[in-house]
C-alpha atoms as a PDB file:
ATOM      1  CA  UNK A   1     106.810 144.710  50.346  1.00  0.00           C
ATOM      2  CA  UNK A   2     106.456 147.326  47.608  1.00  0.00           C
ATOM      3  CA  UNK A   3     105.292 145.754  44.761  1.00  0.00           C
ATOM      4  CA  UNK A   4     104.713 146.504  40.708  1.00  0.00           C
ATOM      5  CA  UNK A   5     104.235 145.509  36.955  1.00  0.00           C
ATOM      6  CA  UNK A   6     105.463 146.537  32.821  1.00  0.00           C
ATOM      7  CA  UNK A   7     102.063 147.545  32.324  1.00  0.00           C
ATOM      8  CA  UNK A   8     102.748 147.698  28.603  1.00  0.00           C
ATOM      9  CA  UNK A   9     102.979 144.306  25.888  1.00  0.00           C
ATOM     10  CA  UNK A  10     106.277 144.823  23.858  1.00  0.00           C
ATOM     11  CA  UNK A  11     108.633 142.402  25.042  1.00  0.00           C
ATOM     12  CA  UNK A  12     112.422 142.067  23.763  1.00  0.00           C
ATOM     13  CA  UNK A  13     113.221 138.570  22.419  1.00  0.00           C
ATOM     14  CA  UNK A  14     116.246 136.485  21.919  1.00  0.00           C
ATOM     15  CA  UNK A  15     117.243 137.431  18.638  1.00  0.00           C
ATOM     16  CA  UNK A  16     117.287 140.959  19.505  1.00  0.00           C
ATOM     17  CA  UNK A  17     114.263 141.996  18.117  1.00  0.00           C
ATOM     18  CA  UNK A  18     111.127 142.732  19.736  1.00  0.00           C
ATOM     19  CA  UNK A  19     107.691 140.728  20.616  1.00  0.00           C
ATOM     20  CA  UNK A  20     104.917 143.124  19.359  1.00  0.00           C
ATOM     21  CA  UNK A  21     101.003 142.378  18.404  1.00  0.00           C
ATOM     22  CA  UNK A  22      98.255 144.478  18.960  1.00  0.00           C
ATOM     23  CA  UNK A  23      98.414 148.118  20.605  1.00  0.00           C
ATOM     24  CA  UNK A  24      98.375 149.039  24.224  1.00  0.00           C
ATOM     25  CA  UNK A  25      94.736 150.106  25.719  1.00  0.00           C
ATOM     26  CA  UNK A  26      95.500 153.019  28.368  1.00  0.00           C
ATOM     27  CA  UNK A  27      92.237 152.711  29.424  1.00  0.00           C
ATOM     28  CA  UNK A  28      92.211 148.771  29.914  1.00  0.00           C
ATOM     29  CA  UNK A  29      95.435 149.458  31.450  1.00  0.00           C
ATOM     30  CA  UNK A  30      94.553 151.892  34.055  1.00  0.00           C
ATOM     31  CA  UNK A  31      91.759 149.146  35.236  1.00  0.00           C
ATOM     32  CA  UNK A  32      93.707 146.298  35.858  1.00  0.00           C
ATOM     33  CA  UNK A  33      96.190 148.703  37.680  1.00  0.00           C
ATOM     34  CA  UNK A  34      94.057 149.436  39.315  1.00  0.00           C
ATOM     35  CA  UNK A  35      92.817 145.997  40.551  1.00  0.00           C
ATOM     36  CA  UNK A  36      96.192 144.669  41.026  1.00  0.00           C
ATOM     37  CA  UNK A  37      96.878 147.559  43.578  1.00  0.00           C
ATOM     38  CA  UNK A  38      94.092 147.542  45.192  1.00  0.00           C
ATOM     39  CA  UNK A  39      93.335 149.752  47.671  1.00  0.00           C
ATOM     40  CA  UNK A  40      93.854 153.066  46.341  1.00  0.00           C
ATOM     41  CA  UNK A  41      97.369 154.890  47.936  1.00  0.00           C
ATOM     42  CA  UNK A  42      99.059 151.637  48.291  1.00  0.00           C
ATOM     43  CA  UNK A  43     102.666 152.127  46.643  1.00  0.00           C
ATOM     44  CA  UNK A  44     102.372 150.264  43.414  1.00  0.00           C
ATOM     45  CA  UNK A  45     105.215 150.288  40.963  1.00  0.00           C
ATOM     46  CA  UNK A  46     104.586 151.106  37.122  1.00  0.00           C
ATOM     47  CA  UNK A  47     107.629 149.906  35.444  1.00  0.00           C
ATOM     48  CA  UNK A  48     108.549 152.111  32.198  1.00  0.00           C
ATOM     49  CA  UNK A  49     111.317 151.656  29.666  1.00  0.00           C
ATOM     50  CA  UNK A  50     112.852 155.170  27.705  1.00  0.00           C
ATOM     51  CA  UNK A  51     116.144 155.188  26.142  1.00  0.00           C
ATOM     52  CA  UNK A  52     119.343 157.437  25.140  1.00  0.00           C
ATOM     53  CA  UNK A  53     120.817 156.744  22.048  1.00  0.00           C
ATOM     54  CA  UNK A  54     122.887 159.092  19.538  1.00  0.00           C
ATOM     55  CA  UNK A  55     120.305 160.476  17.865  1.00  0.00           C
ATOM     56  CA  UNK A  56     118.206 161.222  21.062  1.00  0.00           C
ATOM     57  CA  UNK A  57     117.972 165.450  21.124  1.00  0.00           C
ATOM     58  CA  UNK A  58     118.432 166.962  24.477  1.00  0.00           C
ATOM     59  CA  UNK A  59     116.907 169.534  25.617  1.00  0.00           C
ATOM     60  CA  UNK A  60     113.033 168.212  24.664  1.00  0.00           C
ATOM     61  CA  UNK A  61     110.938 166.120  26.555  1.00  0.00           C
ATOM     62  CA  UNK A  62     111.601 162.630  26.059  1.00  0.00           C
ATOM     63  CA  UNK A  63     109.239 160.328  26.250  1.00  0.00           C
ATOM     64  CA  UNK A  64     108.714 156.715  27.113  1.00  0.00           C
ATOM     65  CA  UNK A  65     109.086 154.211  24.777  1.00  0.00           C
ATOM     66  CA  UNK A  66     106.956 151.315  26.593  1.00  0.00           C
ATOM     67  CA  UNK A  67     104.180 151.906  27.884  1.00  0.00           C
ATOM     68  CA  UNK A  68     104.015 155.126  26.056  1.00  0.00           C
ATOM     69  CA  UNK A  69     102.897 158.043  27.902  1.00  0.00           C
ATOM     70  CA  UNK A  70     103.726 156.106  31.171  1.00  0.00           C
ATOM     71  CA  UNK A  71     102.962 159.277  33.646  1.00  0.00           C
ATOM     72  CA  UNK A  72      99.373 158.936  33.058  1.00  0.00           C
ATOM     73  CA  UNK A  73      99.598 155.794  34.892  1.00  0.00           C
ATOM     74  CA  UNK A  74     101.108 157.596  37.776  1.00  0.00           C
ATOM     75  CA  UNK A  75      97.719 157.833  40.037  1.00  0.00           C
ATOM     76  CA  UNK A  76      95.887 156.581  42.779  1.00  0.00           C
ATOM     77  CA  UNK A  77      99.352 156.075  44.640  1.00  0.00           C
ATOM     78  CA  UNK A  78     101.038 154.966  41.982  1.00  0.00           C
ATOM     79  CA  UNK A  79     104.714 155.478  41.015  1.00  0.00           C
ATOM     80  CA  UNK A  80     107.390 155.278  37.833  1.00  0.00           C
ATOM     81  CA  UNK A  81     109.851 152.357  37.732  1.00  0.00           C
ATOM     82  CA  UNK A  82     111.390 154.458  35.433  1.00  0.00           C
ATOM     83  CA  UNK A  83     114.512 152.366  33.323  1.00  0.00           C
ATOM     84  CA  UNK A  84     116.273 154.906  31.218  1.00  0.00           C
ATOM     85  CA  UNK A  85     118.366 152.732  28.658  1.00  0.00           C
ATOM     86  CA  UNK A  86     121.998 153.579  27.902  1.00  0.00           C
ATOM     87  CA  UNK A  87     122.333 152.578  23.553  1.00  0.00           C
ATOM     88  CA  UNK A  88     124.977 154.561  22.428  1.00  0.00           C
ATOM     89  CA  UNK A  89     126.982 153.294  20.078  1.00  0.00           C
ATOM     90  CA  UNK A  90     129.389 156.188  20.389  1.00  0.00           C
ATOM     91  CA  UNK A  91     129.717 155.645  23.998  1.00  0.00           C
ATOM     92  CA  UNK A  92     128.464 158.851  24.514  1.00  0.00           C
ATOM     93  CA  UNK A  93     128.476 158.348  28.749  1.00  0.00           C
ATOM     94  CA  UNK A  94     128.445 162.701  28.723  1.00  0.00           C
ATOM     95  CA  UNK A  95     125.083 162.808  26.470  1.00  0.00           C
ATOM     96  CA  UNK A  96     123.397 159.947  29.136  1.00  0.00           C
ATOM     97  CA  UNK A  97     124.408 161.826  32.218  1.00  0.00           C
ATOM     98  CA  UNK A  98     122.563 164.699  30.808  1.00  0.00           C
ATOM     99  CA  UNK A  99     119.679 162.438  29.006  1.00  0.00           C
ATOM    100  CA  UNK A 100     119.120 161.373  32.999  1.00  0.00           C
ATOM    101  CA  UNK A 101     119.031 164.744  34.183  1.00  0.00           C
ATOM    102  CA  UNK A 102     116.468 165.563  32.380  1.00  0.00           C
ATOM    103  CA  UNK A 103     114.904 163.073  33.179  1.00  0.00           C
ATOM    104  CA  UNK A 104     115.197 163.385  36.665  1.00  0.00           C
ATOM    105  CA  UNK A 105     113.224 166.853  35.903  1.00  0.00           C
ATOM    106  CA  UNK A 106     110.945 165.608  33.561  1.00  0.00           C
ATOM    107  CA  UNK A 107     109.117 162.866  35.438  1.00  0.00           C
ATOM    108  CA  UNK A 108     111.022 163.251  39.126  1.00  0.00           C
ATOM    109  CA  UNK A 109     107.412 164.276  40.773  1.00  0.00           C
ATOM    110  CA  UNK A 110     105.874 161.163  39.774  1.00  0.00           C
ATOM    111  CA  UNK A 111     108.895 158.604  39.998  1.00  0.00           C
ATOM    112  CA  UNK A 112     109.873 156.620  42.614  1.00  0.00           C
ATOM    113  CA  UNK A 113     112.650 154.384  41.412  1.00  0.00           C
ATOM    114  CA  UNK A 114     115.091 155.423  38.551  1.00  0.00           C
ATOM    115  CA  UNK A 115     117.172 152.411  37.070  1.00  0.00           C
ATOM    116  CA  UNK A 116     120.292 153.256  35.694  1.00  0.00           C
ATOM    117  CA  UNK A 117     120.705 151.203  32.081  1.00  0.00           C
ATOM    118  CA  UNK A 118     119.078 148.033  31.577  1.00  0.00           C
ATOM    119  CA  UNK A 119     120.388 144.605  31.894  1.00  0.00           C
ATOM    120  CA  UNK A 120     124.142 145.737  31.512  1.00  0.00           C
ATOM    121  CA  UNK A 121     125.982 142.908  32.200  1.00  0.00           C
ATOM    122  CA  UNK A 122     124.108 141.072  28.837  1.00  0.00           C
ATOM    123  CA  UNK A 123     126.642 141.758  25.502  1.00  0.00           C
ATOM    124  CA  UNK A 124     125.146 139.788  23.050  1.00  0.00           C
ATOM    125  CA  UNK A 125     122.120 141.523  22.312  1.00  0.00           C
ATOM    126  CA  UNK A 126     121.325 145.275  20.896  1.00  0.00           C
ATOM    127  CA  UNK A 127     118.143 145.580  22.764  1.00  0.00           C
ATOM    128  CA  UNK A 128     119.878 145.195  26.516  1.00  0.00           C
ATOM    129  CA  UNK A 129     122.579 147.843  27.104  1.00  0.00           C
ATOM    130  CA  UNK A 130     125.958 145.795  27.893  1.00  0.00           C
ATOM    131  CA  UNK A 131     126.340 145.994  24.363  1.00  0.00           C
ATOM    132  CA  UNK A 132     127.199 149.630  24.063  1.00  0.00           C
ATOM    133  CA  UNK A 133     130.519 150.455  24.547  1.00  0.00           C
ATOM    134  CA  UNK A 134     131.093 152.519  28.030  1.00  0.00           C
ATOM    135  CA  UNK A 135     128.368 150.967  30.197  1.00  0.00           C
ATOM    136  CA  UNK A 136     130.226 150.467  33.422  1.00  0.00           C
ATOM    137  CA  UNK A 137     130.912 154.069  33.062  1.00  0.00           C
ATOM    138  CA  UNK A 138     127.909 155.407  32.481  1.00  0.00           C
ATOM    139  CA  UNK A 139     126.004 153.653  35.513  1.00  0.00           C
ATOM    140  CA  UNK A 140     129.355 155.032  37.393  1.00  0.00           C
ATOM    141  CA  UNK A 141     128.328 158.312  36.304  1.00  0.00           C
ATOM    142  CA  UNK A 142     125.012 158.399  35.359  1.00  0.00           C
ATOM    143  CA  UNK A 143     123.770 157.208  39.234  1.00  0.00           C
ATOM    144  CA  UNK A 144     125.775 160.560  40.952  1.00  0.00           C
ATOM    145  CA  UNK A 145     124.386 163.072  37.510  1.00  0.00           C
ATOM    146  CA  UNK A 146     120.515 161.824  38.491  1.00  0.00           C
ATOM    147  CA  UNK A 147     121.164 161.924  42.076  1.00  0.00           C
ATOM    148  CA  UNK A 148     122.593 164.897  42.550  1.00  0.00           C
ATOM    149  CA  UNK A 149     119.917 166.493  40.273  1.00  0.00           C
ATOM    150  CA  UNK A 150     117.233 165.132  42.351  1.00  0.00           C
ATOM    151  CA  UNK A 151     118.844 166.626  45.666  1.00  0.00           C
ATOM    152  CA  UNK A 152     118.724 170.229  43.440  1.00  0.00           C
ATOM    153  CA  UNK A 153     115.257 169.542  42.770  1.00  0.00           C
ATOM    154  CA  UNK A 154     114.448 168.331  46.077  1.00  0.00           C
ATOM    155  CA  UNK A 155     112.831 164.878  45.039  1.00  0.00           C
ATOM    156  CA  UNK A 156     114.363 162.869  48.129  1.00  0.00           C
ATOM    157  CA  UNK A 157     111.930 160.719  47.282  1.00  0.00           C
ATOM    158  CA  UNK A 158     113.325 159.524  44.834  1.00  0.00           C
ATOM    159  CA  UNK A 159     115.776 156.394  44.577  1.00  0.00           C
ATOM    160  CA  UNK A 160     118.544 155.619  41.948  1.00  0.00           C
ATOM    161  CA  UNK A 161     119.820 151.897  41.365  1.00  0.00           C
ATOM    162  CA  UNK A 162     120.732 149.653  38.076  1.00  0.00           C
ATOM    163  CA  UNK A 163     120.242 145.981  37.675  1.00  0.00           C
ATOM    164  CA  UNK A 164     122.003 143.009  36.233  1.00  0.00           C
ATOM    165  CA  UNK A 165     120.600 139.339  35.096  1.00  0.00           C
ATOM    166  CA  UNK A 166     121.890 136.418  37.998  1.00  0.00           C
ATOM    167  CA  UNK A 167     125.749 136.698  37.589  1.00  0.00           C
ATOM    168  CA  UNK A 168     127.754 132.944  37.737  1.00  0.00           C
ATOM    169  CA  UNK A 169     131.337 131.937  37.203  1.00  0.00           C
ATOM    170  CA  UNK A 170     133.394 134.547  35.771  1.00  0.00           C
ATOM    171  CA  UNK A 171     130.606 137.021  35.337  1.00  0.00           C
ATOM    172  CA  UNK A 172     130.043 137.084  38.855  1.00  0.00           C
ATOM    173  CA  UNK A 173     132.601 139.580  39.518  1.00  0.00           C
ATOM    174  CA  UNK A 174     130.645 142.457  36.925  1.00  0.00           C
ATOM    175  CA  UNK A 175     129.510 144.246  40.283  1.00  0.00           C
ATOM    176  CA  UNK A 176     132.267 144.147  41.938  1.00  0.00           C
ATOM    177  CA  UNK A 177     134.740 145.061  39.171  1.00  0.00           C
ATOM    178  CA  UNK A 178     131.687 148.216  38.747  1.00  0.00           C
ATOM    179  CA  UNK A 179     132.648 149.006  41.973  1.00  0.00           C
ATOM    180  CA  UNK A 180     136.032 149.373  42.275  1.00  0.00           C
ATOM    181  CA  UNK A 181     136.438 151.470  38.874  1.00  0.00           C
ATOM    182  CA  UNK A 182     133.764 153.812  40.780  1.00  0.00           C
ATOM    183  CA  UNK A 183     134.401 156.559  43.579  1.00  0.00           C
ATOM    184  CA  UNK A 184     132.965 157.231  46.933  1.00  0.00           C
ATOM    185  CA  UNK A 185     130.488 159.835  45.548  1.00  0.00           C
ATOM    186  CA  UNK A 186     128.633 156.537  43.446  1.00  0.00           C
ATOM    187  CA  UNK A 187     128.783 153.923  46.709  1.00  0.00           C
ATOM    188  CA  UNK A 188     127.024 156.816  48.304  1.00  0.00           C
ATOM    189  CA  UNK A 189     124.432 157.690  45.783  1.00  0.00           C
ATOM    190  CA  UNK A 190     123.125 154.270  44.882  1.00  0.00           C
ATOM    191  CA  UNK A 191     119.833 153.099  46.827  1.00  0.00           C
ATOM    192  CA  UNK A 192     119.533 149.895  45.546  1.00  0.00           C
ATOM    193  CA  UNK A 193     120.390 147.048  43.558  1.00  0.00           C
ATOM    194  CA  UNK A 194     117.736 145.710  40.747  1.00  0.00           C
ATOM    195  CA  UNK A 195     117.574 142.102  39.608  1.00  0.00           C
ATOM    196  CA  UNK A 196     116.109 140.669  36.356  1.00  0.00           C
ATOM    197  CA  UNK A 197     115.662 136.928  36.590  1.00  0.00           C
ATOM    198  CA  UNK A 198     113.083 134.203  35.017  1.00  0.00           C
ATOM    199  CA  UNK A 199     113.566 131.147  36.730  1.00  0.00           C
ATOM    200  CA  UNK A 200     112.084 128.040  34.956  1.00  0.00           C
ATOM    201  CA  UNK A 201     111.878 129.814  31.714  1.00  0.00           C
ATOM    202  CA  UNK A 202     115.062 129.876  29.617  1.00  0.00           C
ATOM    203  CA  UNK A 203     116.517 126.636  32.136  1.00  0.00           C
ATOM    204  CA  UNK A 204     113.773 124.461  33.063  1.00  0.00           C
ATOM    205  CA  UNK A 205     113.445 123.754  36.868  1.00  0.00           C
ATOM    206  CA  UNK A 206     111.250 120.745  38.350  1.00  0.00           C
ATOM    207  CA  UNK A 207     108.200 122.449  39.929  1.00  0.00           C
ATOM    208  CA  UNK A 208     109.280 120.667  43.046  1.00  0.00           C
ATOM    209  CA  UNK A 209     112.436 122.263  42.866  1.00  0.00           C
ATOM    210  CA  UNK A 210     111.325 125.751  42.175  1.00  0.00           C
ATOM    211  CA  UNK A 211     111.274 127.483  46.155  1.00  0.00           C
ATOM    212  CA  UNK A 212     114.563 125.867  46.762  1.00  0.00           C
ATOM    213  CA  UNK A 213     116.165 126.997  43.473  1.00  0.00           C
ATOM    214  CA  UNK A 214     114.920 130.638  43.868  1.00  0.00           C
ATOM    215  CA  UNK A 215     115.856 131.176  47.154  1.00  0.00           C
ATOM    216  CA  UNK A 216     119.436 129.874  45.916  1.00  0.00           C
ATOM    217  CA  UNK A 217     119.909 132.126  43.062  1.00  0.00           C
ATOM    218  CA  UNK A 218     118.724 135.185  45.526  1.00  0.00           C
ATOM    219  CA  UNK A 219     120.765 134.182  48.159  1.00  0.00           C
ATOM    220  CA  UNK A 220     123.522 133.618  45.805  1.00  0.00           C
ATOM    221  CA  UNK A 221     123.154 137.007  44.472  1.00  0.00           C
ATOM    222  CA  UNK A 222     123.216 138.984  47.967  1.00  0.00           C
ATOM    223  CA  UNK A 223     126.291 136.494  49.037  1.00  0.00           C
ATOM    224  CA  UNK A 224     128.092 136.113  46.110  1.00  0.00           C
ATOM    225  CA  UNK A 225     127.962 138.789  43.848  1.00  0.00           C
ATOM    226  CA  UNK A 226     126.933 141.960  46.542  1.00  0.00           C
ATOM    227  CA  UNK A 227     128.633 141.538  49.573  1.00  0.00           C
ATOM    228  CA  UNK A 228     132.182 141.156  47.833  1.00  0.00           C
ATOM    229  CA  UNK A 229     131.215 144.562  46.078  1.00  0.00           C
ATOM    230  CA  UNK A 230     130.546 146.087  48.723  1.00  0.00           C
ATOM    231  CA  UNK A 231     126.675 146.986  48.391  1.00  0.00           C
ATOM    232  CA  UNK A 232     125.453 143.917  50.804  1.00  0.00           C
ATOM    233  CA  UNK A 233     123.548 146.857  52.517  1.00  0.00           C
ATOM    234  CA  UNK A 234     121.656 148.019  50.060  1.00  0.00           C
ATOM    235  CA  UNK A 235     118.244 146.933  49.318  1.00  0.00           C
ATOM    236  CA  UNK A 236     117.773 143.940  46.433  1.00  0.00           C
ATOM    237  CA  UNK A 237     114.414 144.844  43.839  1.00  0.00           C
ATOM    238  CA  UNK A 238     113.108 142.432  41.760  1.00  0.00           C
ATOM    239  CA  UNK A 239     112.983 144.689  38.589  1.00  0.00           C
ATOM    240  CA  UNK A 240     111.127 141.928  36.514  1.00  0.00           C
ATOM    241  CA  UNK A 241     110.163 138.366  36.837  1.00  0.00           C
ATOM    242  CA  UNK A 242     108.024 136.653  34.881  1.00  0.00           C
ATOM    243  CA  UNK A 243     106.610 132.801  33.170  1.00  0.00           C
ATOM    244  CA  UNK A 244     105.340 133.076  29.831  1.00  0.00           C
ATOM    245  CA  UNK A 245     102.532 130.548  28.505  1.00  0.00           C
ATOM    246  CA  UNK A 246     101.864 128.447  25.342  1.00  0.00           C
ATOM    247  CA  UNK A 247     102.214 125.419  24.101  1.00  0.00           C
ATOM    248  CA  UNK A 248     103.771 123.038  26.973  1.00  0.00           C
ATOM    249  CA  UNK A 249     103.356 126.355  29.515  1.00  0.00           C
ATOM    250  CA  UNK A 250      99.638 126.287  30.794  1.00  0.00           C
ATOM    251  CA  UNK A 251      98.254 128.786  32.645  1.00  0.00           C
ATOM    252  CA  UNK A 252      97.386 127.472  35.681  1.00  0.00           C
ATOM    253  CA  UNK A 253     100.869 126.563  36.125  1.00  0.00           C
ATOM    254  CA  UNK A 254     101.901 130.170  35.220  1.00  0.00           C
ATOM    255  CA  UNK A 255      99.794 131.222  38.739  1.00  0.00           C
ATOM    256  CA  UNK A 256     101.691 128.725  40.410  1.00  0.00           C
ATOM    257  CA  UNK A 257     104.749 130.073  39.701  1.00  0.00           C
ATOM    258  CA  UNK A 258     103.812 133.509  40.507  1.00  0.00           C
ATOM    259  CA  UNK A 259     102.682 132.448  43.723  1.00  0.00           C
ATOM    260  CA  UNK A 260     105.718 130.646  44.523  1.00  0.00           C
ATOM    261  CA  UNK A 261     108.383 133.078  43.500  1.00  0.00           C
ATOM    262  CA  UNK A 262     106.511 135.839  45.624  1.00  0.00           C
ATOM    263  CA  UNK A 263     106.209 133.196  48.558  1.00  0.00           C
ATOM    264  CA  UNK A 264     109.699 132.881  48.654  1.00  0.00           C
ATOM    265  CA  UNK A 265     110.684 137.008  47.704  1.00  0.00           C
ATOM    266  CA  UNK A 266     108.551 137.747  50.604  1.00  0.00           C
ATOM    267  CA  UNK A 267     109.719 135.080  53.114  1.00  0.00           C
ATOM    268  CA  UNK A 268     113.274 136.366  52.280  1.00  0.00           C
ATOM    269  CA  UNK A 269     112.731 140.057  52.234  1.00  0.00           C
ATOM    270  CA  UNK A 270     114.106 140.203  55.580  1.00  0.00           C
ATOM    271  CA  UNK A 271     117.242 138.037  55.662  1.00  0.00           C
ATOM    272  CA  UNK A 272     118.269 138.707  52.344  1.00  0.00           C
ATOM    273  CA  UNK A 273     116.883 142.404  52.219  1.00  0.00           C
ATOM    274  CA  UNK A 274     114.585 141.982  49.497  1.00  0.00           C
ATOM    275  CA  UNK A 275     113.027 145.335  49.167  1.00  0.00           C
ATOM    276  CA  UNK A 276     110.025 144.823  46.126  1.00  0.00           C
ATOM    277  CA  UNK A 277     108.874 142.404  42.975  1.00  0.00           C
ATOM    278  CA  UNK A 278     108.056 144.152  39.788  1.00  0.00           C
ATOM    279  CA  UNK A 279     106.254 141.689  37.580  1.00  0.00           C
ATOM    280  CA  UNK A 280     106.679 141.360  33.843  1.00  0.00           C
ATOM    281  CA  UNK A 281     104.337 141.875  32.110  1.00  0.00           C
ATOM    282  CA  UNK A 282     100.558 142.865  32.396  1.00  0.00           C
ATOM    283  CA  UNK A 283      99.799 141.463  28.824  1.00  0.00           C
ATOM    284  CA  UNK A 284     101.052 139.110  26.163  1.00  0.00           C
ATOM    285  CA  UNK A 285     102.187 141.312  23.383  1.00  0.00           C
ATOM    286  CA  UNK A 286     100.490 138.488  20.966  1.00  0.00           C
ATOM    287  CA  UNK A 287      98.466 136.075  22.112  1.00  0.00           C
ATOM    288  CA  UNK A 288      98.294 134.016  18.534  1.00  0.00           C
ATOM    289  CA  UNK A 289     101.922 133.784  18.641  1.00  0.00           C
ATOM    290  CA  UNK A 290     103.590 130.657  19.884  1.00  0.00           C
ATOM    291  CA  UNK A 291     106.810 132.130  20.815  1.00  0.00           C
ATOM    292  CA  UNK A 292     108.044 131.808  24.089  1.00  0.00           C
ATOM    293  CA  UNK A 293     108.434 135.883  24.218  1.00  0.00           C
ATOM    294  CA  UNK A 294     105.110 136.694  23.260  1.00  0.00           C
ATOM    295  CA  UNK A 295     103.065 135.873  26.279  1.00  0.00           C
ATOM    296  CA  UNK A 296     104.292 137.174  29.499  1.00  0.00           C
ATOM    297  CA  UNK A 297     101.608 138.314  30.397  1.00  0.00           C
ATOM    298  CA  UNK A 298      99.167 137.877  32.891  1.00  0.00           C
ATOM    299  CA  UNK A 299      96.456 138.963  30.501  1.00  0.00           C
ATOM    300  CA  UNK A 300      95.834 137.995  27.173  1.00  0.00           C
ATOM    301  CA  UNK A 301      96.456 140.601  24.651  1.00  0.00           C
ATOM    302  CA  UNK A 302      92.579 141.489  24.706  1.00  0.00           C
ATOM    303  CA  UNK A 303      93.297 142.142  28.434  1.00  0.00           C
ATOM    304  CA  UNK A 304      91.425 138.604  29.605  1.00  0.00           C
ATOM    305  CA  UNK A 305      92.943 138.064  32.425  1.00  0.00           C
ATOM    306  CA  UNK A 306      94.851 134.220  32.899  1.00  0.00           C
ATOM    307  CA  UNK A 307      94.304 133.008  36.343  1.00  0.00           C
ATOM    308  CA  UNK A 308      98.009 134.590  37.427  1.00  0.00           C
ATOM    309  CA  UNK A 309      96.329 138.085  37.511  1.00  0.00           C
ATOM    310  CA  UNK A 310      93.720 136.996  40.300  1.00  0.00           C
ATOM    311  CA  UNK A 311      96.687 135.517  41.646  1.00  0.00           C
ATOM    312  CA  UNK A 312      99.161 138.665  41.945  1.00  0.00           C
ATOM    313  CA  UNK A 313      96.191 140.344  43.278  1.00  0.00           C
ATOM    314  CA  UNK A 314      96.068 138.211  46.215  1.00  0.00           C
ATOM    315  CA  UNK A 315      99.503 138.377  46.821  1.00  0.00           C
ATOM    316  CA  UNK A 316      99.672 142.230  46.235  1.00  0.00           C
ATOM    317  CA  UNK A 317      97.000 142.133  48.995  1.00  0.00           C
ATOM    318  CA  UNK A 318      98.946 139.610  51.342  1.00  0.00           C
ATOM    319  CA  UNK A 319     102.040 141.064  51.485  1.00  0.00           C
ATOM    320  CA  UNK A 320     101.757 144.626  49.746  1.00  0.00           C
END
């Protein structure tokens, strides 16, 4: 199971804002990546968040906005998870087709994965990009513009997908109405399907409970929401999970939780075609801060690791 981790510490909250505290230590980082991996050359994920927006100027580099300067992280066998955000208020789906083409040039050699807007299906809040008008049409359109530059380029490495949150009720049907809006030329460029979900965090589930309820929701999401659309073939990516700490949230139950989640990813991968976990994140963004968004991590923000990072470790070990 490929696995991988938001290396950097900003984290966006419920209010639409963003969890921020100390900077980012490249160098810190590089070491833990380089202990979660483990052996070097095993495919690790480094997940990295950029953005298009209307005042983003093609034709430059762009860089990333979290963890900044995410390429240098590319090494030892490591990979981007790179998430290129779609925030135009404009709807400007032209300007993000070409945003990802460059992209697609810019870091191509040292990407693996290339996620297609962020979190689309969320409308409430400016930070996630279902609240920019045109986002079913520029995943539509922005998965065939990066693939077909990456076939130019020859990168066939390279893999192009989007993600949604866990889809219920009425919203169940965003993937499938995505899919019927979109041609033959996107059904046949998408390689996989991402999936953002934090069980036990925003709706509290019984520790007993936990397996059973993940497996649900993942099952759920394969059954329910990609087979009617038409992608049940496609492989599934946890793009982020995570369990904060703080008050009422100790940390040894944090490693239980990652060690349960991945138990059940991996002994899924299989029948529901799980393809990788991406954890979020490496390191609180503020460790002094009792909000429930500031400490994802599974380091403190002066890179101490909780006991969850010996625990991911292992599992990155076990079934990595």
């Amino acid at each position: 199971m490929l696995f991988g981790i938001y290396p950097g510490s900003v984290t966006g909250d419920d209010t639409g804002g963003l969890a921020a505290g100390p900077p980012d230590d490249p160098s810190r980082i590089t070491a833990a990546l380089d202990l979660l991996q483990g052996r070097p050359g095993r495919p690790f994920l480094v997940r990295a968040y950029t953005r298009f927006d209307d005042t983003t100027a093609l034709g430059s580099p762009h860089a990333t906005s979290t963890p900044a300067d995410a390429a240098r992280y590319a090494v030892r066998g490591r990979r981007l998870d790179l998430v290129a955000q779609y925030q135009s208020a404009s709807g400007d789906v032209e300007g993000y087709c070409a945003f990802l083409r460059e992209l697609v040039e810019q870091y191509g050699d040292v990407t693996s994965t290339l996620q297609v807007t962020e979190e689309p299906n969320m409308t409430s809040m400016p930070t996630l990009d279902g609240a920019y008008p045109g986002v079913q049409e520029a995943i539509v359109r922005g998965v065939t513009a990066a693939k077909e530059c990456a076939r130019a380029l020859g990168h066939t490495h390279l893999r192009v997908g989007f993600n949604t949150t866990p889809l219920f009720g009425p919203a169940a049907s965003f993937v499938a109405d995505l899919t019927r809006r979109a041609g033959d030329a996107f059904l046949s460029d998408l390689d996989y399907v991402g999936l953002d979900f934090f069980p036990d965090v925003f709706v509290p589930v019984a520790a007993p409970d936990l397996p059973n309820a993940v497996e649900g929701l993942l099952r759920h999401h394969r059954r329910t929401v990609l087979d009617p659309a038409g992608l049940g073939h496609l492989p599934l990516h946890i793009t982020e999970h995570g369990w904060p700490t703080g008050p009422g949230r100790p940390v040894h139950r944090q490693a239980e939780v990652v060690e349960t989640v991945v138990g059940v990813v991996a002994a899924q991968a299989g029948p529901l075609g799980l393809s990788g976990y991406t954890h979020f994140a490496l390191r609180d963004a503020d460790s002094g801060n009792p909000g429930l968004f500031h400490r994802f991590g599974l380091m403190t923000d002066d890179y101490a690791p909780k006991p969850a990072f010996s625990a991911f470790a292992e599992l990155v070990e076990r079934f990595g």
